[in-house]
PDB file of N, CA and C in Angstrom:
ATOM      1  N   UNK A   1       0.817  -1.190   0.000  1.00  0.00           N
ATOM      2  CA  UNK A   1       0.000   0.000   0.000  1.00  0.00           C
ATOM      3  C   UNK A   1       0.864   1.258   0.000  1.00  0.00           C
ATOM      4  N   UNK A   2       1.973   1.029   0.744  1.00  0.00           N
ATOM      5  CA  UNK A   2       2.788   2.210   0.471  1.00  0.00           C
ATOM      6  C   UNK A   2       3.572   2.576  -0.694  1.00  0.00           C
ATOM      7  N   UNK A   3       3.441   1.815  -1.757  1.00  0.00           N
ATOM      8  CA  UNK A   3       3.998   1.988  -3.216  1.00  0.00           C
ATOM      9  C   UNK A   3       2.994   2.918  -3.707  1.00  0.00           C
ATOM     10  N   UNK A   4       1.300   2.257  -3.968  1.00  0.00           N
ATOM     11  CA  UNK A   4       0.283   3.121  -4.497  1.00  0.00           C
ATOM     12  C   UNK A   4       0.587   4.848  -3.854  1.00  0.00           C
ATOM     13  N   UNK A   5       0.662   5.000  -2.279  1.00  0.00           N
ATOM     14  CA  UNK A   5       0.458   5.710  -1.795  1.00  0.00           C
ATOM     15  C   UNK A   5       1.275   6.661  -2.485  1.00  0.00           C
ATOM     16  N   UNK A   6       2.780   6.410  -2.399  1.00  0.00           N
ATOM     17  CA  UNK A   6       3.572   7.361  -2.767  1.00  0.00           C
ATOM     18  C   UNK A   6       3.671   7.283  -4.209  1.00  0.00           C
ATOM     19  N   UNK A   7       2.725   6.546  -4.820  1.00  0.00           N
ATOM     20  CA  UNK A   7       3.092   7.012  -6.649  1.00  0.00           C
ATOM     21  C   UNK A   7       2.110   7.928  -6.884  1.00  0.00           C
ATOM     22  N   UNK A   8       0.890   7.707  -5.811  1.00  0.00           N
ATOM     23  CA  UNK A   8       0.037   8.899  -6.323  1.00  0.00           C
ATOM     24  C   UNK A   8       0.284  10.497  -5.173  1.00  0.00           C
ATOM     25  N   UNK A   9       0.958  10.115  -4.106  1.00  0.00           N
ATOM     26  CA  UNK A   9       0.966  11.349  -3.531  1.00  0.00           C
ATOM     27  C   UNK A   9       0.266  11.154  -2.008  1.00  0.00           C
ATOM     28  N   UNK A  10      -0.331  10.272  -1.863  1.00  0.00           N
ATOM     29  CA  UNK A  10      -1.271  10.776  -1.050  1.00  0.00           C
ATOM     30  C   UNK A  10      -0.290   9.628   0.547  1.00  0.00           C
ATOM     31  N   UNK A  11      -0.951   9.920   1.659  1.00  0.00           N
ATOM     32  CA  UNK A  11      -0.735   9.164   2.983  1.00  0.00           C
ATOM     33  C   UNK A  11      -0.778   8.324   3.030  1.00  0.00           C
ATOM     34  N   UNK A  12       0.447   7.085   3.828  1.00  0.00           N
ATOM     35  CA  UNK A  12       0.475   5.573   3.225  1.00  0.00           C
ATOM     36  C   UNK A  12      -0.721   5.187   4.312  1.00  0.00           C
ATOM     37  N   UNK A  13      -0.741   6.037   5.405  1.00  0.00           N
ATOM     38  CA  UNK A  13      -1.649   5.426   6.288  1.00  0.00           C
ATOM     39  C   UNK A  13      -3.324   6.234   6.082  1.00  0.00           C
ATOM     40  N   UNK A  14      -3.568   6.532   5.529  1.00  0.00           N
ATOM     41  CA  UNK A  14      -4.548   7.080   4.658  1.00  0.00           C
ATOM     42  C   UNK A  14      -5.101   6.164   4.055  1.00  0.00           C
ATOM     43  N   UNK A  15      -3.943   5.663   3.405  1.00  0.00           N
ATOM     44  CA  UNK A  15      -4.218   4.399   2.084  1.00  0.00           C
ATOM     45  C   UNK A  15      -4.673   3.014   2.561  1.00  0.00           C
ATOM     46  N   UNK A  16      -3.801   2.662   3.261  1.00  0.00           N
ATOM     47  CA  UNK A  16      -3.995   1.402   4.261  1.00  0.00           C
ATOM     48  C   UNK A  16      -5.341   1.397   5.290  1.00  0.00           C
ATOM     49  N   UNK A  17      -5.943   2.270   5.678  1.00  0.00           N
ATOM     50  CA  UNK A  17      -6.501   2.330   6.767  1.00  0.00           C
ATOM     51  C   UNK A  17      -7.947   2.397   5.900  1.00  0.00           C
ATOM     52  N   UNK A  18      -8.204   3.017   4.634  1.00  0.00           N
ATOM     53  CA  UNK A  18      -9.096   2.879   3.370  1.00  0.00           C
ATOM     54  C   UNK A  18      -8.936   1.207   3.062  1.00  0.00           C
ATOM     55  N   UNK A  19      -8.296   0.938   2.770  1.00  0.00           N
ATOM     56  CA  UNK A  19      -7.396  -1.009   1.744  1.00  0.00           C
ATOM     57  C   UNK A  19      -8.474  -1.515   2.992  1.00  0.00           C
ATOM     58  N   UNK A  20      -8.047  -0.908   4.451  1.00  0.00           N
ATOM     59  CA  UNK A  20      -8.922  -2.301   5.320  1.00  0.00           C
ATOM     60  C   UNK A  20     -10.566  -1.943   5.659  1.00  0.00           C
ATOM     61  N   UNK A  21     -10.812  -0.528   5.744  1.00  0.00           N
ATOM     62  CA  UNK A  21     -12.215  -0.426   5.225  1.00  0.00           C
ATOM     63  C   UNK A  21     -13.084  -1.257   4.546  1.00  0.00           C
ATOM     64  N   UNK A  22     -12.464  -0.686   3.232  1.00  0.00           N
ATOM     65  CA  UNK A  22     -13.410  -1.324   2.358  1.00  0.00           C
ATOM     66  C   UNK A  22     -13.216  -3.039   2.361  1.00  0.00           C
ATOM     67  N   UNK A  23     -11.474  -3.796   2.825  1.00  0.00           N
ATOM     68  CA  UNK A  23     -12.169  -5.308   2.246  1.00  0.00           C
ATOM     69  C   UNK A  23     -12.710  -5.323   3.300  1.00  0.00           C
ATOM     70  N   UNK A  24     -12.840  -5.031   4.517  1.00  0.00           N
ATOM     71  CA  UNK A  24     -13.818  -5.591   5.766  1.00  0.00           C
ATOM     72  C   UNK A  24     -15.355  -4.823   4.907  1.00  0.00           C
ATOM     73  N   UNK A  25     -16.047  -4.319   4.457  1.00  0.00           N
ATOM     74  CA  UNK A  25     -17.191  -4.403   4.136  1.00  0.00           C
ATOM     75  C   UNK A  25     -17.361  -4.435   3.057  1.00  0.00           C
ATOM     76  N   UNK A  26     -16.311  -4.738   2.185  1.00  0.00           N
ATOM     77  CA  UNK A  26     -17.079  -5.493   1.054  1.00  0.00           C
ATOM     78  C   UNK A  26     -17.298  -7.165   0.917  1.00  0.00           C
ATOM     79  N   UNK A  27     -16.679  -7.530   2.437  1.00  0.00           N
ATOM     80  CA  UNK A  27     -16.514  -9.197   2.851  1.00  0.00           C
ATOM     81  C   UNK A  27     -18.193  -9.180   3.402  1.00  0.00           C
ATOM     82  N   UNK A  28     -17.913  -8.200   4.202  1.00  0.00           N
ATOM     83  CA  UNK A  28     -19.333  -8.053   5.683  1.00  0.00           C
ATOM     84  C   UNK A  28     -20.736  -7.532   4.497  1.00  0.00           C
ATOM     85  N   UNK A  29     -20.649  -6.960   3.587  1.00  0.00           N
ATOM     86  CA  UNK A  29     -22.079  -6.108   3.152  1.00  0.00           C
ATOM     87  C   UNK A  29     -23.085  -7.114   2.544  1.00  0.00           C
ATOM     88  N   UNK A  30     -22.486  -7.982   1.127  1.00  0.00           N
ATOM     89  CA  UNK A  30     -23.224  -8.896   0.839  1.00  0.00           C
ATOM     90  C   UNK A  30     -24.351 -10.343   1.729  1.00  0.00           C
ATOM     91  N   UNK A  31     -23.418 -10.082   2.967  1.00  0.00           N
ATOM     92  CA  UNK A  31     -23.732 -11.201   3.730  1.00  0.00           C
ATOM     93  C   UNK A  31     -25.431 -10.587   4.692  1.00  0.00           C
ATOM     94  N   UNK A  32     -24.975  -9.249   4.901  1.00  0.00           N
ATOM     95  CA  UNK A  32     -26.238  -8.489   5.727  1.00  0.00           C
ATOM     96  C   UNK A  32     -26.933  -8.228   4.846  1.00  0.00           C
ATOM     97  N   UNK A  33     -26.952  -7.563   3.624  1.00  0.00           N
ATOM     98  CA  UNK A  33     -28.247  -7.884   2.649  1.00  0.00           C
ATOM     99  C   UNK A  33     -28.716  -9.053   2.596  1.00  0.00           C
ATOM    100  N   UNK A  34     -28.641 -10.235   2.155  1.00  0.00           N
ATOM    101  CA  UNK A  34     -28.926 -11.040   2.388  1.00  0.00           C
ATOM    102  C   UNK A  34     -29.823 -11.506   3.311  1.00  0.00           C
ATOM    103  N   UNK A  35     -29.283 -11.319   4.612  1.00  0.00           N
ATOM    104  CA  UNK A  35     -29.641 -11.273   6.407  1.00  0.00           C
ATOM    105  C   UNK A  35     -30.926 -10.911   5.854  1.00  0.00           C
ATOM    106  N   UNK A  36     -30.776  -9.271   5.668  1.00  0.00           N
ATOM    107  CA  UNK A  36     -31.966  -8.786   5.694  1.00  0.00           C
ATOM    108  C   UNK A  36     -33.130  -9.608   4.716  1.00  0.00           C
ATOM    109  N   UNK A  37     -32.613  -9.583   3.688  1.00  0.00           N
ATOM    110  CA  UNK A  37     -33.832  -9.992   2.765  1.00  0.00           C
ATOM    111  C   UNK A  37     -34.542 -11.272   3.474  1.00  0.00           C
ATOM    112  N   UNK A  38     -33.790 -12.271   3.672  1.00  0.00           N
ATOM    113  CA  UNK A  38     -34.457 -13.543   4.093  1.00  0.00           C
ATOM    114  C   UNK A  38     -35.083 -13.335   5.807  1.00  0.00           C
ATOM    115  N   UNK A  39     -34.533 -12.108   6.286  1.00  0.00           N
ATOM    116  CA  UNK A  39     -35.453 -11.816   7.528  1.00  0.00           C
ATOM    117  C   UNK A  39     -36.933 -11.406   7.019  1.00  0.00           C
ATOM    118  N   UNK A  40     -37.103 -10.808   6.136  1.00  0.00           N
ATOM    119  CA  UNK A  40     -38.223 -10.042   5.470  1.00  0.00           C
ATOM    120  C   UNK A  40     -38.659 -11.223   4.739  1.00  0.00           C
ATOM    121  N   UNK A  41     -38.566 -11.793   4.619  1.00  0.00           N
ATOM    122  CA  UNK A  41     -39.024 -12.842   3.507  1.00  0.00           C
ATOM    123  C   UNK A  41     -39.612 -14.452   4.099  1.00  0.00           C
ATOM    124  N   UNK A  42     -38.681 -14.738   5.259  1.00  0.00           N
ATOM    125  CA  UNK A  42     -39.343 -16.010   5.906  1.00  0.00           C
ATOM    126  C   UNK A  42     -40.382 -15.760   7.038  1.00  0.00           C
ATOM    127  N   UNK A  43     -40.881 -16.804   6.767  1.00  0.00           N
ATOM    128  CA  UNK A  43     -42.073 -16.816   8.069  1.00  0.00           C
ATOM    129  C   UNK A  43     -41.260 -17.081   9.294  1.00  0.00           C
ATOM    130  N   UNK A  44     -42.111 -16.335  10.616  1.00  0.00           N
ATOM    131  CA  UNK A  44     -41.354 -16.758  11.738  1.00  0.00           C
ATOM    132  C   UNK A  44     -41.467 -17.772  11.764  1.00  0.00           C
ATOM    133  N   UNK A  45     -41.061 -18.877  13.033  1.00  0.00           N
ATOM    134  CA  UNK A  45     -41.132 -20.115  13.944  1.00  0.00           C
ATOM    135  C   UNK A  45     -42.172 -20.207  14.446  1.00  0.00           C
ATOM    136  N   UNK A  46     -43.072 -20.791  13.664  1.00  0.00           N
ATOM    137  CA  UNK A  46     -44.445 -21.242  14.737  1.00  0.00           C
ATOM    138  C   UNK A  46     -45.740 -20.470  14.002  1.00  0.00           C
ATOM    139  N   UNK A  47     -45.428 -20.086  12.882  1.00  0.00           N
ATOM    140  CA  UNK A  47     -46.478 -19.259  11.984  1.00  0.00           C
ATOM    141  C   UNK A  47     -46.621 -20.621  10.835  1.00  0.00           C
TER     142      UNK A  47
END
């Protein structure tokens, strides 16, 4: 991350601290849509 950082200019820890942002919710987001939909979508327990 600190190669990108310094070829474009910007803060290596800027960069890095973005890199783990996003893969932690682009791992985590698909999984809670999901969540949600099939919360909205199944019948409770005992219906």
């Amino acid at each position: 991350m600190g190669g990108i950082a310094r070829r474009f200019g910007w803060n290596s820890t800027l960069v890095r601290v973005l890199f783990v942002l996003v893969s932690i919710l682009s791992a985590a987001f698909p999984g809670i849509v999901v969540y949600l939909i099939l919360w909205l979508l199944m019948p409770e327990e005992g219906n």
